[in-house]
N, C-alpha and C. Protein backbone atom coordinates (compact mmCIF):
# COMPACT_ATOMS: atom_id res chain seq x y z
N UNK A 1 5.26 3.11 18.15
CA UNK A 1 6.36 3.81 17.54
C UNK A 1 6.64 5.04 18.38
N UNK A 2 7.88 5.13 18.89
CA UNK A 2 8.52 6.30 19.29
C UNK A 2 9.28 7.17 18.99
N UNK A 3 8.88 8.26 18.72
CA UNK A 3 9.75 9.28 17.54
C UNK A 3 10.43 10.40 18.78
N UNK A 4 11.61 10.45 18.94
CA UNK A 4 12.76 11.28 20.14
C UNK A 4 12.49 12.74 19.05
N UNK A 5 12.14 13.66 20.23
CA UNK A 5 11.73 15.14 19.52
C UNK A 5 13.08 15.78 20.10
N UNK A 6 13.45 15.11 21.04
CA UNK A 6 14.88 16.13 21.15
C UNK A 6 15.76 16.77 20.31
N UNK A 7 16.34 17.78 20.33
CA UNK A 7 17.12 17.92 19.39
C UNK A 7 16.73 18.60 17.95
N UNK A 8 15.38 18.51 17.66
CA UNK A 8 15.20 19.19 16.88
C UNK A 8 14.64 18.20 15.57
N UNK A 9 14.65 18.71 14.59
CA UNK A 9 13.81 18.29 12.79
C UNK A 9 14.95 16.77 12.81
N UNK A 10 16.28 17.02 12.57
CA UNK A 10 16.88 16.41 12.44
C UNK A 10 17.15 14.92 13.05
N UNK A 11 16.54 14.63 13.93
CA UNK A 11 16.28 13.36 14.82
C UNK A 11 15.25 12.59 13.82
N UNK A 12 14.06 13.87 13.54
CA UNK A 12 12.59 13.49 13.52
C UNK A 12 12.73 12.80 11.89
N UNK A 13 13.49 12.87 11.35
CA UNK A 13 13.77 12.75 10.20
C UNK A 13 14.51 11.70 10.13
N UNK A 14 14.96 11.34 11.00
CA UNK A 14 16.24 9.79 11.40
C UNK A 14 15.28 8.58 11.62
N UNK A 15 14.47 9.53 12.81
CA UNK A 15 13.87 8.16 13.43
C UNK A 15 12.43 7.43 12.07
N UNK A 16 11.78 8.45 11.61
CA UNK A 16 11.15 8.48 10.46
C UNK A 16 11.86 7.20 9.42
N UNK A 17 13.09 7.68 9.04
CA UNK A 17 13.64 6.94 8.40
C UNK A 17 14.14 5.61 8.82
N UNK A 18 14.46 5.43 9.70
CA UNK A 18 14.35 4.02 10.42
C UNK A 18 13.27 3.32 10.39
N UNK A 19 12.12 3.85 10.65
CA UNK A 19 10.86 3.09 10.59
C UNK A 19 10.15 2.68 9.05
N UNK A 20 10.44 3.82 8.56
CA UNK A 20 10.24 3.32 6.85
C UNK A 20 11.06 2.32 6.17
N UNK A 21 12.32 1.87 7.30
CA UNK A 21 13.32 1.22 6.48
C UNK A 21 12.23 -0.54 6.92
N UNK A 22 11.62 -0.35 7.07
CA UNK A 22 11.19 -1.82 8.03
C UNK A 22 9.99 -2.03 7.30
N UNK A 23 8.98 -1.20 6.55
CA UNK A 23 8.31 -1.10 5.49
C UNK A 23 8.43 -2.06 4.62
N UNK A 24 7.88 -1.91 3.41
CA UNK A 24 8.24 -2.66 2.05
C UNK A 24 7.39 -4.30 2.18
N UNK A 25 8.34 -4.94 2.21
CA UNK A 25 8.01 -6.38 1.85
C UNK A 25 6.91 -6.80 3.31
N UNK A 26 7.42 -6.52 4.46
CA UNK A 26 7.22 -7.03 5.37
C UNK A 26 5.43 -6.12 5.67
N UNK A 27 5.49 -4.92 5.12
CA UNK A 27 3.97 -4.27 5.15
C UNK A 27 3.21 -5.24 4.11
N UNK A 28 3.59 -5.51 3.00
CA UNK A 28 3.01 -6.01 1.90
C UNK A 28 2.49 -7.27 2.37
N UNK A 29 3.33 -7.92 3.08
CA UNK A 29 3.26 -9.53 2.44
C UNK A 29 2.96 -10.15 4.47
N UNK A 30 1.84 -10.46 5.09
CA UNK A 30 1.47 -10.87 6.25
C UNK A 30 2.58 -12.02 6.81
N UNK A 31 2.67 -12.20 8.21
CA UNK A 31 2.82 -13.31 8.60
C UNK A 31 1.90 -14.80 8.28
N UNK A 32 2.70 -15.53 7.55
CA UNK A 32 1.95 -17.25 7.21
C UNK A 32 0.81 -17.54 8.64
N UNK A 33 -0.29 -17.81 8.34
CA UNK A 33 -1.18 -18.41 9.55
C UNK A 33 -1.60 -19.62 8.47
N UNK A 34 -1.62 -20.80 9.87
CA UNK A 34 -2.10 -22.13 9.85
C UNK A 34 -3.41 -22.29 10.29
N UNK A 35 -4.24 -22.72 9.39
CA UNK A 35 -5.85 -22.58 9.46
C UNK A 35 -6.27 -24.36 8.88
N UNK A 36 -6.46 -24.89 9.61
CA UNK A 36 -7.71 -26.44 9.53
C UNK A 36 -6.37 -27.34 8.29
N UNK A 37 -4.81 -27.17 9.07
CA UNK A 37 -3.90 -27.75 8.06
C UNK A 37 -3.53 -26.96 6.66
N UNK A 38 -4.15 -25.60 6.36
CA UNK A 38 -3.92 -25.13 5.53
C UNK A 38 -3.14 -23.60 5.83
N UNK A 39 -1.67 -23.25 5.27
CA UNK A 39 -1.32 -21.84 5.34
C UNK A 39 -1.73 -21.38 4.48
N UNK A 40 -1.91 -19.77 5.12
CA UNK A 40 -2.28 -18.91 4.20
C UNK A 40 -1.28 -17.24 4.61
N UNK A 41 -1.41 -16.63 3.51
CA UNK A 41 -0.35 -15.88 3.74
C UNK A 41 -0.87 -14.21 3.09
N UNK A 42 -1.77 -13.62 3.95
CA UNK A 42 -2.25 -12.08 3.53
C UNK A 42 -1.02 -11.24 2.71
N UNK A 43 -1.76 -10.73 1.11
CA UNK A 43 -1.14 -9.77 0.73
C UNK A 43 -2.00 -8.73 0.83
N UNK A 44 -1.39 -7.65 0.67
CA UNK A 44 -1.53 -6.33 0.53
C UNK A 44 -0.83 -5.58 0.03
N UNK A 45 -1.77 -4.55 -0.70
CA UNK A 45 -0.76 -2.97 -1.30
C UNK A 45 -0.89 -1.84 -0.37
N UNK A 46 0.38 -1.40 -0.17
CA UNK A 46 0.54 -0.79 0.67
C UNK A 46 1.53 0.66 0.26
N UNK A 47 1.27 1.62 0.89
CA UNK A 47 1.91 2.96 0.53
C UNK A 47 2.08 3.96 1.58
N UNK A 48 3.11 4.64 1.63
CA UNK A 48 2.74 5.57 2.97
C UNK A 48 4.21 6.72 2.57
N UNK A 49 4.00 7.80 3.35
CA UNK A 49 4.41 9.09 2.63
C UNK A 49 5.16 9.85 4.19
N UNK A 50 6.04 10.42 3.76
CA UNK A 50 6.31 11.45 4.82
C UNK A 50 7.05 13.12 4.29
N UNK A 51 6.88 13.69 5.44
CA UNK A 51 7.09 14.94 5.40
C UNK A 51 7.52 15.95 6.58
N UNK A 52 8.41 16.86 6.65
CA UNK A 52 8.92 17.30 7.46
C UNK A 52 8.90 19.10 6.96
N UNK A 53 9.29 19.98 7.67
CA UNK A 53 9.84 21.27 7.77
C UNK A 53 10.03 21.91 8.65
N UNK A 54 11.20 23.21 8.44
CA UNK A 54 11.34 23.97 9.87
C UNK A 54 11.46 24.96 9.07
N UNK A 55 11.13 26.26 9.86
CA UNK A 55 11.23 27.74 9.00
C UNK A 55 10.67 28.29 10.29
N UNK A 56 11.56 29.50 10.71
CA UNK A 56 11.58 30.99 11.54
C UNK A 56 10.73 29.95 12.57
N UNK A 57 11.47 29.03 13.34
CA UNK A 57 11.21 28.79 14.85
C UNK A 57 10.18 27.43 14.32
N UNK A 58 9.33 27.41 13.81
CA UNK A 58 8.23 26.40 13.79
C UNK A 58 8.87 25.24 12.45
N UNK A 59 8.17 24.46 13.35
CA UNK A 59 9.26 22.94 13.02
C UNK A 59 7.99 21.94 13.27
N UNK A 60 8.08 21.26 12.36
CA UNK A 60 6.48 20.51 12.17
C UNK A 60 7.02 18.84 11.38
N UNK A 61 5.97 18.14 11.41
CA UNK A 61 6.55 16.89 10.56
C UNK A 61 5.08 15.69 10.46
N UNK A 62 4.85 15.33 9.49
CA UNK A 62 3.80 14.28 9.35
C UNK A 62 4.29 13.47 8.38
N UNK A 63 3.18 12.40 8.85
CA UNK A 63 3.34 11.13 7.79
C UNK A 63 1.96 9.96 7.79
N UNK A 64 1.61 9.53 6.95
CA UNK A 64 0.57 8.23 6.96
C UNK A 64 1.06 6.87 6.02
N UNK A 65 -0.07 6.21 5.82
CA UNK A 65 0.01 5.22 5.13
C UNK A 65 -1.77 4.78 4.69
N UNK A 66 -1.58 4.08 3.87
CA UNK A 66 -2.57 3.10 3.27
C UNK A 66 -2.23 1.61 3.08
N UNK A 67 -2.96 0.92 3.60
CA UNK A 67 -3.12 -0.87 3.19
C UNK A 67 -4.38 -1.42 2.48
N UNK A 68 -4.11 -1.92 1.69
CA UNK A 68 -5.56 -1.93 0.56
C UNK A 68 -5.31 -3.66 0.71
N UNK A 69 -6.35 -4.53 1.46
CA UNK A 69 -6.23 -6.30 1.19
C UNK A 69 -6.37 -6.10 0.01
N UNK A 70 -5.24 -7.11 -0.83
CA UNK A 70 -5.17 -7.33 -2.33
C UNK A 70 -5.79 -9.14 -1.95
N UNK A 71 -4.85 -10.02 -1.39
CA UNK A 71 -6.00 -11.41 -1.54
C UNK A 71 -4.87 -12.06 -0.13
N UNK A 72 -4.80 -13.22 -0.13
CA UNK A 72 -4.19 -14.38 0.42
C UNK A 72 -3.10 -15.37 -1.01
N UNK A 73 -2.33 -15.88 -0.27
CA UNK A 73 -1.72 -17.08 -0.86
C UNK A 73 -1.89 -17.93 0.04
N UNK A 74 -2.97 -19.48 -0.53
CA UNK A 74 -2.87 -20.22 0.03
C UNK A 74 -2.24 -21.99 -0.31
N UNK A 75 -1.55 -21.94 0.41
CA UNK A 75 -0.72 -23.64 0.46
C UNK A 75 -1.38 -24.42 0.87
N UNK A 76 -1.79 -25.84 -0.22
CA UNK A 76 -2.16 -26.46 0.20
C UNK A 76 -1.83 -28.05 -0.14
N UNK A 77 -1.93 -29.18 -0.14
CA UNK A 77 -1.35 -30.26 -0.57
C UNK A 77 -1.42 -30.10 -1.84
N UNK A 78 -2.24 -29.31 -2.82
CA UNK A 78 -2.32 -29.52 -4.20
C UNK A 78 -0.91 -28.72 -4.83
N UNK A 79 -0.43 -27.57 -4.09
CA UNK A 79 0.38 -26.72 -4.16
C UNK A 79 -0.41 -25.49 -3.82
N UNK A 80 0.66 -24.21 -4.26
CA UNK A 80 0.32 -22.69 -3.95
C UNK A 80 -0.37 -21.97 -5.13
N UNK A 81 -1.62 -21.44 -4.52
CA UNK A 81 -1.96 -20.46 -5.31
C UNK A 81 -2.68 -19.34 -4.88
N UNK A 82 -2.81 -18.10 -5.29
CA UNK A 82 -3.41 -16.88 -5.00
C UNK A 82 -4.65 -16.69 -5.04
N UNK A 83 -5.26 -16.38 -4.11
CA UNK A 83 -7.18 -16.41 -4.05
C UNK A 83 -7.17 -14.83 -4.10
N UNK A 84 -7.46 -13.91 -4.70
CA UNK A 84 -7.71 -12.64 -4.56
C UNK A 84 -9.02 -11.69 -3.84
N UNK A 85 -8.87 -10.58 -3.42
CA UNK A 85 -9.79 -10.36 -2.86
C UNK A 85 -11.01 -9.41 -3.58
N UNK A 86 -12.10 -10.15 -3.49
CA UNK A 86 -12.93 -9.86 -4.55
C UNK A 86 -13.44 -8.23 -4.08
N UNK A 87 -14.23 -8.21 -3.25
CA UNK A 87 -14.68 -6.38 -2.91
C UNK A 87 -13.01 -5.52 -3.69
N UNK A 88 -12.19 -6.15 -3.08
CA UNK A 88 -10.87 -4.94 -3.67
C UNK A 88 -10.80 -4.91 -5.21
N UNK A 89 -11.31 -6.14 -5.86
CA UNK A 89 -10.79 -6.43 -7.12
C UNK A 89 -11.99 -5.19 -7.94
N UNK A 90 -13.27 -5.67 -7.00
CA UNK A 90 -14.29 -4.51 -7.61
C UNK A 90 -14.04 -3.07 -7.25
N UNK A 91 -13.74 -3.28 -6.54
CA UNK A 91 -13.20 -1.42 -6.15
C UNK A 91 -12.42 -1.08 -7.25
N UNK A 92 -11.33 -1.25 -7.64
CA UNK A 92 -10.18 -1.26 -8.24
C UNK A 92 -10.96 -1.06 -9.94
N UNK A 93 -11.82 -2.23 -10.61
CA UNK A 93 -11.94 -2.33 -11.62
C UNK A 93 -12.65 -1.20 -12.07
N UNK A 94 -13.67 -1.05 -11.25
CA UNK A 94 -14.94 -0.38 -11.72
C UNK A 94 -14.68 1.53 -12.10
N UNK A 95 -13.53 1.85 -11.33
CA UNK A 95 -13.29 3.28 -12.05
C UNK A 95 -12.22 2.93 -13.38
N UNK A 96 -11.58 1.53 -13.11
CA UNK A 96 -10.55 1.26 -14.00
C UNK A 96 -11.76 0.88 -15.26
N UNK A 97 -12.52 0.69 -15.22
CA UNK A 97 -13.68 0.34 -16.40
C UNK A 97 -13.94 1.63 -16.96
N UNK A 98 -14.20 2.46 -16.50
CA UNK A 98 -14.78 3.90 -16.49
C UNK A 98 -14.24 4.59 -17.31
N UNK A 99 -12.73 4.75 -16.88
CA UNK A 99 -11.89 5.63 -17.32
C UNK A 99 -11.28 4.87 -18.82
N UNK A 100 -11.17 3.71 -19.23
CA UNK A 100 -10.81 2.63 -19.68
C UNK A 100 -11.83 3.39 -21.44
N UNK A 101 -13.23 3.11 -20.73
CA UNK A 101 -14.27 3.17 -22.03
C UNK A 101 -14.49 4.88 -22.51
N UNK A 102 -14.10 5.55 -21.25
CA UNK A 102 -14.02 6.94 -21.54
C UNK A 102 -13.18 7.35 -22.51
N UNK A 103 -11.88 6.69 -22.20
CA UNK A 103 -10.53 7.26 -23.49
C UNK A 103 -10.77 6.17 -24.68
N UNK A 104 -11.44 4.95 -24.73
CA UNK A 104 -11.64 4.49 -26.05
C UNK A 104 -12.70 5.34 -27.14
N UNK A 105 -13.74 5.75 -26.37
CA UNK A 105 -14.42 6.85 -26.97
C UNK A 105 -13.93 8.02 -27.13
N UNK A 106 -13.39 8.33 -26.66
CA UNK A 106 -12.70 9.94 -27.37
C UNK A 106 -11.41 9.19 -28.52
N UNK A 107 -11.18 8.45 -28.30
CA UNK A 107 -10.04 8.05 -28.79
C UNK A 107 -11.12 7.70 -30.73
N UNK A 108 -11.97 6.76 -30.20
CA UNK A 108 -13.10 6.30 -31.63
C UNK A 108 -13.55 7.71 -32.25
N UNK A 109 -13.78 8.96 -31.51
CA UNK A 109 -14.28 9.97 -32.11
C UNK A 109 -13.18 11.17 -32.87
N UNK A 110 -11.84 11.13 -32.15
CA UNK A 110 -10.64 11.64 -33.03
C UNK A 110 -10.48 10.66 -34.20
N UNK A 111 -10.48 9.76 -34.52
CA UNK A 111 -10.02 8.93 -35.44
C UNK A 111 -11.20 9.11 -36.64
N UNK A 112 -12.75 9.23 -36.45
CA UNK A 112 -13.36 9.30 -36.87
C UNK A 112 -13.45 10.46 -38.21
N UNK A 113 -13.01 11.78 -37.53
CA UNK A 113 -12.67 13.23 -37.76
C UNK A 113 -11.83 13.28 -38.79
């Protein structure tokens, strides 16, 4: 990726936006690969952020992203279905468990009162 600093914030903010426009579906969702007669097709969640400013001469600008493997879709003579990805699924659950049994208990102890 080539970001043109010429010119100033205002480029940096164009070209930024061009590249985010290409984002979305195409970050999410992999190119189909053919594996032993079978496609498969990487998903992912994906997110990414930007930011810019100029004030009294200094002129600055950042940006990132995150891709988290969510699973595959795989095609196969039986038809399509989604295999998910298990380490992510545990990542994901285990504070979602946490926080989940935390507010049912405060929630069981107001009601109690």
């Amino acid at each position: 990726m080539f970001l043109d600093y010429r010119g100033g914030m205002p480029n940096i903010a164009l070209e930024l936006g061009k590249q985010a426009a290409s984002f979305g579906v195409k970050s999410a969702y992999g190119e189909p690969q053919d594996v032993d007669g079978v496609s498969i097709t990487p998903v992912a969640f994906t997110y990414s952020g930007f930011g810019g400013g100029s004030g009294d001469g200094a002129e600055g600008g950042g940006g990132g992203g995150v891709s988290v493997p969510v699973g595959v879709y795989v095609r196969r003579e039986e038809g399509l279905r989604f295999e998910p990805n298990i380490v992510t699924l545990l990542v994901v659950a285990v504070p979602f468990v946490w926080v989940a049994g935390r507010a049912i208990t405060r929630i069981i102890r107001a009601l109690k009162k």
